[in-house]
Protein backbone atom coordinates (compact mmCIF):
# COMPACT_ATOMS: atom_id res chain seq x y z
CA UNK A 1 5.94 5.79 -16.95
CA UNK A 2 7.30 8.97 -16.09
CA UNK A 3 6.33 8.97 -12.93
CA UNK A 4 7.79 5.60 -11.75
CA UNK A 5 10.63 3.73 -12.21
CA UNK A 6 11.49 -0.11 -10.56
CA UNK A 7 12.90 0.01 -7.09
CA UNK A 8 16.40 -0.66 -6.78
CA UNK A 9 16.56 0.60 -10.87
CA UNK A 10 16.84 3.51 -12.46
CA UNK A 11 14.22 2.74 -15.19
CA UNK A 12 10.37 2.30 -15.58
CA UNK A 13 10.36 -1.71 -15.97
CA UNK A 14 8.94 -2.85 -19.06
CA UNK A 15 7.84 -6.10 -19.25
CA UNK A 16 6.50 -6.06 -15.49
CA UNK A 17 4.63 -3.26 -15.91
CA UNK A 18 2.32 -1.94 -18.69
CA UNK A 19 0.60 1.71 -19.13
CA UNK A 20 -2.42 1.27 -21.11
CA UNK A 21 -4.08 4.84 -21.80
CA UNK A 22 -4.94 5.79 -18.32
CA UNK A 23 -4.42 2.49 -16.89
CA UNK A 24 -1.49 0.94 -15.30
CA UNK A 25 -1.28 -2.43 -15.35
CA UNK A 26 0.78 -5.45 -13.71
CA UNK A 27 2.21 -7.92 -15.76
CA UNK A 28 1.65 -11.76 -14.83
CA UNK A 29 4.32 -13.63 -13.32
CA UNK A 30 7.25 -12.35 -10.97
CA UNK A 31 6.59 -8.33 -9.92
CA UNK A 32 8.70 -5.29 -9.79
CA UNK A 33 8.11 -2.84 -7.31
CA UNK A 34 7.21 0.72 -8.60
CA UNK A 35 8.50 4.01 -6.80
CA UNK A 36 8.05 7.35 -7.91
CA UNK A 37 10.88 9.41 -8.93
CA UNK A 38 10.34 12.44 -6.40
CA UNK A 39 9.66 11.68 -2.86
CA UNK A 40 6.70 13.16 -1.38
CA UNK A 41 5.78 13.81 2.99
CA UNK A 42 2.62 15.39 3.26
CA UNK A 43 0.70 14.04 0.07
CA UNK A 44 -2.89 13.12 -1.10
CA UNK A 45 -3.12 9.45 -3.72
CA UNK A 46 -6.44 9.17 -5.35
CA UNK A 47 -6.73 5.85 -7.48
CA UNK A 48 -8.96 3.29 -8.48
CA UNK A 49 -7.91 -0.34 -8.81
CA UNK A 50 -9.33 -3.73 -9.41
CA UNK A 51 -7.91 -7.47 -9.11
CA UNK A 52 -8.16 -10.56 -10.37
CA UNK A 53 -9.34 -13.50 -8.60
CA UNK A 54 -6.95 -14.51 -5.70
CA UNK A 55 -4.85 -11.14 -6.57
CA UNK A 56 -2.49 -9.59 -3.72
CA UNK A 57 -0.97 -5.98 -4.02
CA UNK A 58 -0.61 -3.07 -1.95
CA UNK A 59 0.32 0.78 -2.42
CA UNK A 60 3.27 1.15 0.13
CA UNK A 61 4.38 4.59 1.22
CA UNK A 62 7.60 5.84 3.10
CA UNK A 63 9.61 3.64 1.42
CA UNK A 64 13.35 4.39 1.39
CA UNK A 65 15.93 1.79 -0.51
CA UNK A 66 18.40 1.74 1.88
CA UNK A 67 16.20 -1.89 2.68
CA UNK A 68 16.57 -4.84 0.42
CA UNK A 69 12.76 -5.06 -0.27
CA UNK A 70 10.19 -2.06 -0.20
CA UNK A 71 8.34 -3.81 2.56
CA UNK A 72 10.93 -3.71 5.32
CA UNK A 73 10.62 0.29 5.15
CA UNK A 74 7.33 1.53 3.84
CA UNK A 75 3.98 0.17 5.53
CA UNK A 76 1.40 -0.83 2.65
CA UNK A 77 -2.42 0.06 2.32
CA UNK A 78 -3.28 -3.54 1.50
CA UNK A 79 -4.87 -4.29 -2.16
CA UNK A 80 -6.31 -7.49 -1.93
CA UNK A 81 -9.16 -10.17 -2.99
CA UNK A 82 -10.66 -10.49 0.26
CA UNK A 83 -13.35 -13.77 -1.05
CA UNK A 84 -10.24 -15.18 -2.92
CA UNK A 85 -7.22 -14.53 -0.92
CA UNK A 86 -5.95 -15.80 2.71
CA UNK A 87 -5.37 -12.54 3.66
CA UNK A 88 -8.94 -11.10 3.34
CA UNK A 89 -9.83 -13.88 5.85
CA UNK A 90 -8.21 -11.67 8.61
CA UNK A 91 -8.96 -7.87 9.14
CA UNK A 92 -5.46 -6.59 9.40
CA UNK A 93 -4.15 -8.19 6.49
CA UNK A 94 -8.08 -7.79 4.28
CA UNK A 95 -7.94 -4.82 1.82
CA UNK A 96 -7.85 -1.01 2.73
CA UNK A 97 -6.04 -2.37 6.01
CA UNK A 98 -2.31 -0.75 7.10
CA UNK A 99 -1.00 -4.19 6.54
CA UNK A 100 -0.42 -6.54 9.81
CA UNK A 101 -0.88 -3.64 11.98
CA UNK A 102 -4.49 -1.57 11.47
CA UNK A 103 -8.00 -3.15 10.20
CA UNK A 104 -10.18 -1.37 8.48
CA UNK A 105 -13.37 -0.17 10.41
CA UNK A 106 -16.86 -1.08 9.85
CA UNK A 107 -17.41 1.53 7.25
CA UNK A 108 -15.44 -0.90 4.76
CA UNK A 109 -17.31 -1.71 1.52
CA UNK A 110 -15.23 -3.48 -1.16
CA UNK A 111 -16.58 -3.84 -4.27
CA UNK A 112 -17.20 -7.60 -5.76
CA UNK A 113 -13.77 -9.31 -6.90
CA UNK A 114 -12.97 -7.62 -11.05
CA UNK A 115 -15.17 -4.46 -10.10
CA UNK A 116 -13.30 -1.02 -9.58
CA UNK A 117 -12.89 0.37 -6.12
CA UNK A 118 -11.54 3.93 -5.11
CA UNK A 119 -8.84 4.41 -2.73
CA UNK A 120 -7.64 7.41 -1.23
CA UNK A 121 -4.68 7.95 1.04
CA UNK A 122 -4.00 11.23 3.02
CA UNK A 123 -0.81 12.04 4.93
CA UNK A 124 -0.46 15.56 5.92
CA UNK A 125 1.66 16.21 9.34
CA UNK A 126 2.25 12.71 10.68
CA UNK A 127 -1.69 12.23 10.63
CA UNK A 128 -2.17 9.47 8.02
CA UNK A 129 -6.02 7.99 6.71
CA UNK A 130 -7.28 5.25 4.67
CA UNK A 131 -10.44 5.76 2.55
CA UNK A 132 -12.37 2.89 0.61
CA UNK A 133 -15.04 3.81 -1.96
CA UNK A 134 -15.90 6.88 -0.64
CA UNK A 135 -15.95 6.09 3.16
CA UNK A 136 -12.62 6.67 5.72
CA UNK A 137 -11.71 3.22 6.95
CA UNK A 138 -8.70 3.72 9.25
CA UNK A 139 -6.24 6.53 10.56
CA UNK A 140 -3.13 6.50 12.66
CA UNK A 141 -0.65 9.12 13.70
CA UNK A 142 2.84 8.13 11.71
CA UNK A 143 5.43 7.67 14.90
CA UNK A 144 3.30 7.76 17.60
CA UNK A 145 3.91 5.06 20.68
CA UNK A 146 0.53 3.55 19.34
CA UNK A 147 2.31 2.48 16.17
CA UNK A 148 5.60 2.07 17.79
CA UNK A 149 3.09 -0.82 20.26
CA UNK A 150 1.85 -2.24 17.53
CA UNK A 151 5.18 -2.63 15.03
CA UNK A 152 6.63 -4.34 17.95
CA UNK A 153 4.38 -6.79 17.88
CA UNK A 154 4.93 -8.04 14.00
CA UNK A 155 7.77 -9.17 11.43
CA UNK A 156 8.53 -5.65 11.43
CA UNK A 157 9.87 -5.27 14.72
CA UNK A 158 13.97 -5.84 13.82
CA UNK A 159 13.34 -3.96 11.00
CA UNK A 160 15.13 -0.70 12.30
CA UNK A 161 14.29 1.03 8.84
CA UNK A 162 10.19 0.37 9.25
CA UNK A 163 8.07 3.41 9.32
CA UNK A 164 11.34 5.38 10.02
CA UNK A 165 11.27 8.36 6.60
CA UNK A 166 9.43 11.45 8.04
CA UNK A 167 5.94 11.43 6.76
């Protein structure tokens, strides 16, 4: 809880979101988006996770609330029950993707929907990776005319805010 707090709020939101032991947990019903306190460029996020059948979440970095919703700023490494969910039906929306922009390659293993999987994300310089249980699933370079390409080509495109904090 010290570490987070609801976006758009000054406080950790209680009744969204639950910290059990080690664990942080979502709270059925309408979410809150989480944010940490400090802001971080060049960083390393280790976690493991797990969802519930027909769950959809993400871990969204480069987020900045001059937007009305996290989304419209921060691209999001995509947490999501790929058997139970429409968006595991397509690669660049399936879990461990950049969402609607990179799939994950072929090393992609996702563990059985309710069984933990490990996810890593590594941004040092610009150069930003995806890792899934072990294995390195995608990589981009942050502002590169690549990602500018393929931004264009999405909902994000009149978002003049999307992928624009230094990372």
């Amino acid at each position: 809880q010290d570490v987070f707090r609801a976006f758009h709020q000054h406080g950790f939101p209680t009744g969204k979101w639950v910290v059990d032991g080690p664990i942080l947990k979502s709270v059925e019903g309408d979410g809150v988006d989480l944010i940490t306190k400090e802001k971080y460029r060049d960083f390393e996020l280790d976690l493991d996770w797990k969802v519930t059948k027909g769950a959809n979440s993400g871990i969204m970095y480069g987020v900045t609330e001059a937007t009305s919703e996290t989304y419209w700023s921060g691209p999001e490494y995509q947490i999501n029950d790929d058997p139970n969910h429409d968006d595991g039906k397509v690669p660049v929306t399936s879990a461990g993707s950049l969402y609607d922009l990179l799939a994950p390659n072929e090393n992609k293993h996702l563990k059985p929907t309710g069984d933990w999987n490990t996810t890593r994300i590594i941004s040092r310089g610009g150069h930003v990776e995806h890792w899934l249980n072990g294995s390195k699933i995608l990589e981009y370079q942050w502002d590169s005319p690549r990602m500018r390409a393929l931004i264009s080509k999405t909902k994000f495109s009149d978002q003049i805010l999307f992928m624009k904090e230094p990372n």
